[in-house]
N, C-alpha and C. Protein backbone atom coordinates (compact mmCIF):
# COMPACT_ATOMS: atom_id res chain seq x y z
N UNK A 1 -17.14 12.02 -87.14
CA UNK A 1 -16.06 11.52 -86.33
C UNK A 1 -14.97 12.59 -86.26
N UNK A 2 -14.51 12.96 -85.11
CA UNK A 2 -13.01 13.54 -85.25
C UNK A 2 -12.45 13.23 -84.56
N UNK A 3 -11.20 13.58 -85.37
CA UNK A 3 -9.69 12.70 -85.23
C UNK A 3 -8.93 13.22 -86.42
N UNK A 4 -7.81 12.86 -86.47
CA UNK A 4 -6.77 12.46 -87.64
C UNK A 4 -6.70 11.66 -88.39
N UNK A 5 -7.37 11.92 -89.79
CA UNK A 5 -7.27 10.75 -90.83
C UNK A 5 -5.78 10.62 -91.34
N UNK A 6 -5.85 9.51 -91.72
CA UNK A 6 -4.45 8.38 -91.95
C UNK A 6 -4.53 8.23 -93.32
N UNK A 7 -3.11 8.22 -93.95
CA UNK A 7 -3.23 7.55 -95.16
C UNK A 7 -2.76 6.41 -95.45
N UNK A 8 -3.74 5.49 -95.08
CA UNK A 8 -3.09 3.57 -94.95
C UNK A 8 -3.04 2.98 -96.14
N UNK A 9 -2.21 2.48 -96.88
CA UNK A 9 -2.53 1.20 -97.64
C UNK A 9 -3.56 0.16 -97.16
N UNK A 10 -4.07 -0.25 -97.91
CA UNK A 10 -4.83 -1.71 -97.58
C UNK A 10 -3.87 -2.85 -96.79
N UNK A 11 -2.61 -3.03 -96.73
CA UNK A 11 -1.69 -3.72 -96.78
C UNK A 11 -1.35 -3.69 -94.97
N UNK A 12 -1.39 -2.49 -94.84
CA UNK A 12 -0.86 -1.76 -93.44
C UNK A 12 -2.10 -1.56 -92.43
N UNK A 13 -3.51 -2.03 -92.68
CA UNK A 13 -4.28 -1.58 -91.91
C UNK A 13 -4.69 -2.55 -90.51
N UNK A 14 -4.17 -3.25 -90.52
CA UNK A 14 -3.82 -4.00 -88.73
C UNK A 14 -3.35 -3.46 -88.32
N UNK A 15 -1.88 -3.24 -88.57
CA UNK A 15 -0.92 -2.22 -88.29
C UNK A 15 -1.62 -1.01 -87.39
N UNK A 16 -2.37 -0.02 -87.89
CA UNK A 16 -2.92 0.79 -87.52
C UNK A 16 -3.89 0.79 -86.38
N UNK A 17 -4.50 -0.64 -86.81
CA UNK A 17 -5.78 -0.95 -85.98
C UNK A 17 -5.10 -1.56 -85.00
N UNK A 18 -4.05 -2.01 -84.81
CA UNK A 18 -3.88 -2.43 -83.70
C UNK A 18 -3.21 -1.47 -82.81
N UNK A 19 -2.57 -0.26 -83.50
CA UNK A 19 -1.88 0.58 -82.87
C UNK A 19 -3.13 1.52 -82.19
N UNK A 20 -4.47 1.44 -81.91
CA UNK A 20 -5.81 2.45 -81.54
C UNK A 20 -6.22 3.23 -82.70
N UNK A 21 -6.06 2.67 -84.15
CA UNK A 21 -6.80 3.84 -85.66
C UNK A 21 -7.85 2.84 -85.25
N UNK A 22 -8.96 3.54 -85.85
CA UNK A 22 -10.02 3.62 -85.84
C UNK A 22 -10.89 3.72 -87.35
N UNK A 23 -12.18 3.00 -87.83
CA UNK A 23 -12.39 2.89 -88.98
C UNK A 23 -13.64 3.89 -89.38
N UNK A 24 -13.69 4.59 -90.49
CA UNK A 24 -14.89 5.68 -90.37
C UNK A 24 -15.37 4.87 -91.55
N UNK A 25 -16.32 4.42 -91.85
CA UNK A 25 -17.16 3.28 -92.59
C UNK A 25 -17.69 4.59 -93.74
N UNK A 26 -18.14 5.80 -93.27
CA UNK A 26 -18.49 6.52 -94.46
C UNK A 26 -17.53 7.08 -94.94
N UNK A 27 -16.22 7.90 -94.68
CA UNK A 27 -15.20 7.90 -95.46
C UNK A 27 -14.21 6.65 -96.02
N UNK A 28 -14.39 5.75 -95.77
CA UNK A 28 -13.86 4.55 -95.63
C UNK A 28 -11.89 5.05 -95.43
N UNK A 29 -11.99 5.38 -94.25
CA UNK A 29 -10.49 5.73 -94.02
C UNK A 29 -10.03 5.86 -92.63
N UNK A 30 -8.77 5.25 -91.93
CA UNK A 30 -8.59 4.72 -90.88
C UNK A 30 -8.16 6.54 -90.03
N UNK A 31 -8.72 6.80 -88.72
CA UNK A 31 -8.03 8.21 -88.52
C UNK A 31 -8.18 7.57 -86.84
N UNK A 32 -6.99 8.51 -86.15
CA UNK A 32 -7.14 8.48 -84.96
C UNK A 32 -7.49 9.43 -84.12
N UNK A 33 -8.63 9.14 -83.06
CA UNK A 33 -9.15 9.80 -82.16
C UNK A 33 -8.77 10.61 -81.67
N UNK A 34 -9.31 11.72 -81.35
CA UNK A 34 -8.90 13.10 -81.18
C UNK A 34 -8.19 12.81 -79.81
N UNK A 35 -7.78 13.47 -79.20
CA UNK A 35 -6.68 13.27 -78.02
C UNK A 35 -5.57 12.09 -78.10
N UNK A 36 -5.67 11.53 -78.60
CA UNK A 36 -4.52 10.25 -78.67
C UNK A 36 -3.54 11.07 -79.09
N UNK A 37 -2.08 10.42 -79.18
CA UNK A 37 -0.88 10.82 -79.38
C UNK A 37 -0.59 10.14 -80.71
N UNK A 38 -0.03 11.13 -81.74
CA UNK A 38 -0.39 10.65 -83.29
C UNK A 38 1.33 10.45 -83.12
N UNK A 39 1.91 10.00 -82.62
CA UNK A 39 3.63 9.74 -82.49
C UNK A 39 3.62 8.24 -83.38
N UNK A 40 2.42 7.31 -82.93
CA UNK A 40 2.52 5.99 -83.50
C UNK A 40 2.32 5.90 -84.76
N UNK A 41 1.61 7.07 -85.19
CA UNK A 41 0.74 7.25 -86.52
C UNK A 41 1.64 7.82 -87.60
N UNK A 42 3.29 8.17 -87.14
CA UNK A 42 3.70 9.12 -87.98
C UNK A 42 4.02 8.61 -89.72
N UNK A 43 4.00 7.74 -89.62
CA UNK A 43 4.35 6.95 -90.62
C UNK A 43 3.13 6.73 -92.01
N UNK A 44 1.47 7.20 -91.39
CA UNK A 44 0.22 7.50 -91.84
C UNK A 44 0.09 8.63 -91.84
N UNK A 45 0.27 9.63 -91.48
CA UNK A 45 -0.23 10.68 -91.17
C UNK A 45 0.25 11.59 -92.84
N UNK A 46 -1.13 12.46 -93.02
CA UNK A 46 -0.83 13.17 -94.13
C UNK A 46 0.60 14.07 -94.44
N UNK A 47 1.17 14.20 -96.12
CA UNK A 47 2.33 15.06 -95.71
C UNK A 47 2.37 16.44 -94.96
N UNK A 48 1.29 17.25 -94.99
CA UNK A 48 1.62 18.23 -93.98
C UNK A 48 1.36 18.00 -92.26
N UNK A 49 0.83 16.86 -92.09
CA UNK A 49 0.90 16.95 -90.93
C UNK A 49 2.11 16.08 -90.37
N UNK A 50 2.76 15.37 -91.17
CA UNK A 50 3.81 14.53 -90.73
C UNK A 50 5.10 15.43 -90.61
N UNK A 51 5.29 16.49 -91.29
CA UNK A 51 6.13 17.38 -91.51
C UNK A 51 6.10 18.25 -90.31
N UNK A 52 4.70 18.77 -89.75
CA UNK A 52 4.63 19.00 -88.13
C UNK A 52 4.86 18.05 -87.14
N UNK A 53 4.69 16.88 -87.44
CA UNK A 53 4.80 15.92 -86.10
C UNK A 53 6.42 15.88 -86.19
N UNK A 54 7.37 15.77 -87.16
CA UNK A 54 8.52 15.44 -87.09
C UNK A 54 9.07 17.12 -86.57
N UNK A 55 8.89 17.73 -87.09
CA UNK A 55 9.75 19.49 -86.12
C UNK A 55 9.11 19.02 -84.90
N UNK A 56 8.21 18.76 -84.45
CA UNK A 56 7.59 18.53 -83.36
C UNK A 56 8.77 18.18 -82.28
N UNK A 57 8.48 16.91 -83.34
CA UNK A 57 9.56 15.61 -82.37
C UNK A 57 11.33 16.10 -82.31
N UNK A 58 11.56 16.32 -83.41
CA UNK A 58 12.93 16.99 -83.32
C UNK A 58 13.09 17.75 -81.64
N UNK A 59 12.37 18.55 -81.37
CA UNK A 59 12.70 19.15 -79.87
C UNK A 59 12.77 18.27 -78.87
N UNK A 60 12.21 17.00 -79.08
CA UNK A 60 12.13 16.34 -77.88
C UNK A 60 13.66 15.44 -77.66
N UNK A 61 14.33 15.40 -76.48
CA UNK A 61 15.68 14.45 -76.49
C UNK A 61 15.17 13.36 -77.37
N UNK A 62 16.21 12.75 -77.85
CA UNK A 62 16.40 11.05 -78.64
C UNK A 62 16.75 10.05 -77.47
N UNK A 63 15.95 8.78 -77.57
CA UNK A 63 16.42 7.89 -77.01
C UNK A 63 16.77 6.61 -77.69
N UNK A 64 17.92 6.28 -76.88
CA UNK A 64 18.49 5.32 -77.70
C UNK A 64 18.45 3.74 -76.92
N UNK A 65 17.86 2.97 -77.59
CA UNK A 65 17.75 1.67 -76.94
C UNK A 65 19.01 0.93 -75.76
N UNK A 66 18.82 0.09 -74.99
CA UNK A 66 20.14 0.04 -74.57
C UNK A 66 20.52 -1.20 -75.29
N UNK A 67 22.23 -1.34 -75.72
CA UNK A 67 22.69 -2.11 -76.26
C UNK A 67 22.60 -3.69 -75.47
N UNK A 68 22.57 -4.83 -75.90
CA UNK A 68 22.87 -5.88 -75.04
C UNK A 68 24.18 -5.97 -73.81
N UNK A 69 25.33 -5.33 -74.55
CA UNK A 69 26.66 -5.45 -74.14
C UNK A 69 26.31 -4.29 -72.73
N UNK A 70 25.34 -3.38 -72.56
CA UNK A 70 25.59 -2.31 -71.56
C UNK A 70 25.16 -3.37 -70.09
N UNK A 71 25.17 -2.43 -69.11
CA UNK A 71 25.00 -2.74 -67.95
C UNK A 71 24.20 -2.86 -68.01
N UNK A 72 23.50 -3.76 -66.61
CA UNK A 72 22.04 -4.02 -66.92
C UNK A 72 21.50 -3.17 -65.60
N UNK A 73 22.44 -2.46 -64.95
CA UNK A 73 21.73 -1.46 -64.01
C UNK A 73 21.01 -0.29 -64.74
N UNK A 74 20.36 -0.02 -64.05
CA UNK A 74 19.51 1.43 -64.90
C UNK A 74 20.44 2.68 -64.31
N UNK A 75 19.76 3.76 -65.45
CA UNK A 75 20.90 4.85 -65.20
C UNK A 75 19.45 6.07 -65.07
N UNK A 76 19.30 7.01 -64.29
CA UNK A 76 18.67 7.91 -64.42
C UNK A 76 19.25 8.65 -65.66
N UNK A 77 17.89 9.27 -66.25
CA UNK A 77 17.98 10.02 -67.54
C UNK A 77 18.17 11.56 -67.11
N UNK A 78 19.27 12.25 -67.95
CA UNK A 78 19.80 13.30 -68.34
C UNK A 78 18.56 14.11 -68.27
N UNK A 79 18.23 15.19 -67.60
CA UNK A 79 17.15 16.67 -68.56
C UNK A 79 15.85 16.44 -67.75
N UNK A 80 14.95 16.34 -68.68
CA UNK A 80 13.72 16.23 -68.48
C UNK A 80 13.17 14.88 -69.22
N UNK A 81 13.54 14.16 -69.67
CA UNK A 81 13.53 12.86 -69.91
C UNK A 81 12.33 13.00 -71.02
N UNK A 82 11.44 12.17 -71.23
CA UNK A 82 10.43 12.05 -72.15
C UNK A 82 8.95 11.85 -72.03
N UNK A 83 8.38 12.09 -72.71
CA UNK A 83 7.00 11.88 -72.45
C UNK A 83 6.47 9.95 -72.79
N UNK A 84 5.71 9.74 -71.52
CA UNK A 84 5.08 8.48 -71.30
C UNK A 84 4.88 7.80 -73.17
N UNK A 85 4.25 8.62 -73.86
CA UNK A 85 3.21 8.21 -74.94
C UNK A 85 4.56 7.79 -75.75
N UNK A 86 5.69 8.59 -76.08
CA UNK A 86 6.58 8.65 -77.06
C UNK A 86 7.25 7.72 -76.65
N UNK A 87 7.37 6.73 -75.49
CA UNK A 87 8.35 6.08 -75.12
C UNK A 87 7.97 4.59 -75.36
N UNK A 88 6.05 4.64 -75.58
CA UNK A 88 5.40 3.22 -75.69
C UNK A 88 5.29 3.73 -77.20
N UNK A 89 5.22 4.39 -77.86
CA UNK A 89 5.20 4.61 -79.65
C UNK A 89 7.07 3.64 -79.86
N UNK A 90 7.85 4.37 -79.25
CA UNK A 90 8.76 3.66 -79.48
C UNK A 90 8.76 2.65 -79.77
N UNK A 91 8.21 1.87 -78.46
CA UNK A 91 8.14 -0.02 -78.22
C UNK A 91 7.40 -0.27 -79.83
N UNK A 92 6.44 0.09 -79.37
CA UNK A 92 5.21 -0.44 -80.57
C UNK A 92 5.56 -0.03 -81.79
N UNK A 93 6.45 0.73 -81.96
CA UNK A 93 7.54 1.07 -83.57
C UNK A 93 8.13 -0.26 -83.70
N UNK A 94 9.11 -0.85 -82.39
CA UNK A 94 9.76 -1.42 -82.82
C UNK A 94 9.61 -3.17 -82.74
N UNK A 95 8.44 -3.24 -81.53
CA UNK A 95 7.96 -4.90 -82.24
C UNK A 95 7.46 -4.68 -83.41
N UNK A 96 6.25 -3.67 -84.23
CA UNK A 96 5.78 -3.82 -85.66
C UNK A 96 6.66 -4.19 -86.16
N UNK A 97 8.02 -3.38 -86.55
CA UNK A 97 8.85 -3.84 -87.07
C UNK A 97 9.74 -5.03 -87.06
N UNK A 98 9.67 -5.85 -85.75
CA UNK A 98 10.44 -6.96 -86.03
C UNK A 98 9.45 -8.00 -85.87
N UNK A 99 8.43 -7.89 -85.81
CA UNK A 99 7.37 -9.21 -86.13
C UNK A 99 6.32 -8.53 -87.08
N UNK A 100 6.88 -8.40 -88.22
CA UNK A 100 5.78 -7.71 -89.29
C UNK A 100 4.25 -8.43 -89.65
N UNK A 101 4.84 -9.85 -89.29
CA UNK A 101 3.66 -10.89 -89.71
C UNK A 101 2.94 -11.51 -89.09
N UNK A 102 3.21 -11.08 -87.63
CA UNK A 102 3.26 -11.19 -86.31
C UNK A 102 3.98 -12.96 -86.00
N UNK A 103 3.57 -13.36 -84.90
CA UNK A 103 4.19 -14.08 -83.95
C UNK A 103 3.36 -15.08 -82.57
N UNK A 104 3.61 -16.39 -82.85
CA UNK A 104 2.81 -17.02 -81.66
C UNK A 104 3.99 -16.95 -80.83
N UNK A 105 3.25 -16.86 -79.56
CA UNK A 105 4.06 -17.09 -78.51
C UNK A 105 3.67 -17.86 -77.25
N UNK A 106 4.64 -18.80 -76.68
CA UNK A 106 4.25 -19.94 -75.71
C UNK A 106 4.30 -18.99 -74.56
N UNK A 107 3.07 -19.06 -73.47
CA UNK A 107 2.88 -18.67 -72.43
C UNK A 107 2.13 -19.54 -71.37
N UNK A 108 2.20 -19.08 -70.16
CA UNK A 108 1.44 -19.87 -69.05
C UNK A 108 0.35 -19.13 -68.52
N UNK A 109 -1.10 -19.71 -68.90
CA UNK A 109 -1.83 -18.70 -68.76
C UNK A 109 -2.54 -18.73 -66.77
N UNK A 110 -2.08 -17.28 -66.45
CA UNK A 110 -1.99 -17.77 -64.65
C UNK A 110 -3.25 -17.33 -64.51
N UNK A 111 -4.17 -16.21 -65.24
CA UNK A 111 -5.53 -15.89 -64.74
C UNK A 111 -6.12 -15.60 -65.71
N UNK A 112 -7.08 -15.89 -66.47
CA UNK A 112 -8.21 -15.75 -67.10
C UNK A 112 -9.47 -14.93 -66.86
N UNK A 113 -10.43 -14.15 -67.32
CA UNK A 113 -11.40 -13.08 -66.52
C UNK A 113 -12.19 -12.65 -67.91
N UNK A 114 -13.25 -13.05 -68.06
CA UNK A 114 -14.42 -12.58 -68.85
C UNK A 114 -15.40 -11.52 -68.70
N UNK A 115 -14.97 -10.68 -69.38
CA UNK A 115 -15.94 -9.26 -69.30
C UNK A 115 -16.40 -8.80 -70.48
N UNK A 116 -17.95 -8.91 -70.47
CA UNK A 116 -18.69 -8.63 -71.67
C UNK A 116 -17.70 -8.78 -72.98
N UNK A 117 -17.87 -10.59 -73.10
CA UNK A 117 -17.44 -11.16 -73.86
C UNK A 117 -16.26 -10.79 -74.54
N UNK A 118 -15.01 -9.99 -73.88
CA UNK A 118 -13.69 -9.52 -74.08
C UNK A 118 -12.90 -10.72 -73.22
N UNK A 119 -12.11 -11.51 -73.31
CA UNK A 119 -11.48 -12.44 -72.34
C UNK A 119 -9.64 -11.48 -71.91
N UNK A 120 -9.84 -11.31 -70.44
CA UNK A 120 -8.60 -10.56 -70.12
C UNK A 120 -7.61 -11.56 -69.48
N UNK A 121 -6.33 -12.25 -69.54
CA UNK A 121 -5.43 -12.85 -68.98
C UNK A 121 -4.07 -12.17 -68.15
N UNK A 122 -3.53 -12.78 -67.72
CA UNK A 122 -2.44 -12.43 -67.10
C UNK A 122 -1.45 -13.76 -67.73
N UNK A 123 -0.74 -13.50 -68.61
CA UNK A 123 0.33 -14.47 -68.65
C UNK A 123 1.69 -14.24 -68.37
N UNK A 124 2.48 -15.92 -68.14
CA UNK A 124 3.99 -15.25 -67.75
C UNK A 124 4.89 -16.81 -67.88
N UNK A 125 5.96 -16.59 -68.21
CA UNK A 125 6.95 -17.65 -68.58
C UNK A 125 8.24 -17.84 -67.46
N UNK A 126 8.30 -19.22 -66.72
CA UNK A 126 8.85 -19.90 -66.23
C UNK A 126 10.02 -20.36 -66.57
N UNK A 127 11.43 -20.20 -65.96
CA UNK A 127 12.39 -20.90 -65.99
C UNK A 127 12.38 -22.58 -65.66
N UNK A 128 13.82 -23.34 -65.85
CA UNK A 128 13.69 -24.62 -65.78
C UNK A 128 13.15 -24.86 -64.41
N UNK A 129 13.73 -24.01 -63.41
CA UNK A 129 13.58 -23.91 -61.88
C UNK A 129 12.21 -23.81 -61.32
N UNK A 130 11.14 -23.31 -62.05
CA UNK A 130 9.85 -22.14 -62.11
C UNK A 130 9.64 -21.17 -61.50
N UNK A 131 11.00 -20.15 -61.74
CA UNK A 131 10.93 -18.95 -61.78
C UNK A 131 10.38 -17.97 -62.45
N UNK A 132 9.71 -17.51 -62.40
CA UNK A 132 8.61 -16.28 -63.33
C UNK A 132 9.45 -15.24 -64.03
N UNK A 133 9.83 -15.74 -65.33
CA UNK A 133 10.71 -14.54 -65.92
C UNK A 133 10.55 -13.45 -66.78
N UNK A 134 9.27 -13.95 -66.73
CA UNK A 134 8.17 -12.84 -67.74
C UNK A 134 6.68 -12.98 -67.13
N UNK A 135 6.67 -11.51 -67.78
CA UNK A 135 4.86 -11.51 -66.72
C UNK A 135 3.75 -10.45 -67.94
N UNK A 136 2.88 -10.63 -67.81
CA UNK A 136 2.44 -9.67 -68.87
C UNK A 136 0.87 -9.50 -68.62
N UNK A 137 0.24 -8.60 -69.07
CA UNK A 137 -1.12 -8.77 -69.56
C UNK A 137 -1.73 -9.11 -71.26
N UNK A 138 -2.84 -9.41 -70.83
CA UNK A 138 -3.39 -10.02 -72.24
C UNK A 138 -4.75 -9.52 -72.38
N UNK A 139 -5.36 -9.21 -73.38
CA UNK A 139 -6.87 -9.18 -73.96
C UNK A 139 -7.14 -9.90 -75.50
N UNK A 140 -8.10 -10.51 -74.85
CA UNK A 140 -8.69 -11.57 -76.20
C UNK A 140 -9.70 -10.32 -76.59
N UNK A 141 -10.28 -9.77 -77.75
CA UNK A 141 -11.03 -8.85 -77.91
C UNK A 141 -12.41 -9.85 -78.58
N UNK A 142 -13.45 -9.42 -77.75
CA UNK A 142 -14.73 -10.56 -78.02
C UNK A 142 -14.95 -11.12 -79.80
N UNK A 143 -14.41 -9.96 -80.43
CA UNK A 143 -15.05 -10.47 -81.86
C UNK A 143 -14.29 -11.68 -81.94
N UNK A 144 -12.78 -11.35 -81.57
CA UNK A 144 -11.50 -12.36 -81.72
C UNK A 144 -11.86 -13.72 -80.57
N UNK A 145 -12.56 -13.96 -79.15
CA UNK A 145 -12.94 -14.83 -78.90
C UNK A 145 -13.73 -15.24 -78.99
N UNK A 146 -14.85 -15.16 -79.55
CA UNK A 146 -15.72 -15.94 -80.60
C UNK A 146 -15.48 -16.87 -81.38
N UNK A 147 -14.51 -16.22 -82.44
CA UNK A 147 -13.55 -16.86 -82.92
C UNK A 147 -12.14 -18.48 -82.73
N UNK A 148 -11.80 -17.82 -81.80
CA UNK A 148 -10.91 -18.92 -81.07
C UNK A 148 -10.94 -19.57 -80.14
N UNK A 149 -11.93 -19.16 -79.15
CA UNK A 149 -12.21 -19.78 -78.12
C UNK A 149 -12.55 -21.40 -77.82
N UNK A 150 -13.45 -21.64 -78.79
CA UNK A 150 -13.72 -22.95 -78.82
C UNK A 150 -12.62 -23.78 -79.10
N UNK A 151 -11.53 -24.04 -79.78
CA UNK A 151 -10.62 -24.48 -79.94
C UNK A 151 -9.75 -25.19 -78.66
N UNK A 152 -9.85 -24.02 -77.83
CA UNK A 152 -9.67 -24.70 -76.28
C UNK A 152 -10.30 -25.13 -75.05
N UNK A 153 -11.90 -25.15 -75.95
CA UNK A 153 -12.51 -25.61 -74.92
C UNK A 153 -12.57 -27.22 -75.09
């Protein structure tokens, strides 16, 4: 296999796996696939290579979330702005962190679609009015609907 091996706790390995690590059954150790962007991983990643990913990152501008209190117009970004990958590592930094244990969430499921036993949705949440105020995609991953599926049938 190559990639970037990780140094996970037992504790942290959803975490990983859900972020795209990957499991090598004969090293028994979680690493991510060669071309991926190890920005999500920095937190696994061995000390010398974490020590490169962070000078790395140091060159790149900082972004800073927007506060609640700001405008809610958008502002074009200063420079050369950021790269796609570092901006969804962000996100996915910062739900891990505020749903560590994760989280159910009430949705309206508008389309459903079965492909080699992976179930793909489109969900999205309604005001009192039924205005669509959230919209999203979804994947049930087949091992996982196997699992749960029946429950709603």
């Amino acid at each position: 296999m190559t990639g970037t091996y990780l140094v996970t706790p037992y504790a942290e390995k959803d975490r990983v796996k859900a972020l795209g690590a990957r499991w090598d059954a004969g090293r028994r150790q979680w690493y991510v696939p060669q071309g991926r962007d190890l920005a999500p991983f920095a937190t696994w990643l061995p000390a010398d290579l974490r020590a490169q990913h962070e000078a790395s990152a140091e060159s790149l501008p900082a972004v800073a979330a927007p506060s609640p209190a700001s405008s809610p117009a958008l502002s074009l970004p200063t420079g050369k702005g950021i790269p796609l990958s570092r901006l969804l590592s962000g996100v996915s930094q910062a739900v891990a962190a505020a749903y560590r244990e994760g989280v159910w969430t009430l949705v309206e499921v508008v389309d459903a679609r079965l492909r080699n036993g992976h179930v793909y949705l489109e969900v999205s949440e309604r005001d009192e009015r039924g205005v669509v105020i959230a919209k999203s995609n979804a994947a049930i991953w087949a091992n996982q609907a196997e699992r749960i599926l029946p429950a709603f049938e």
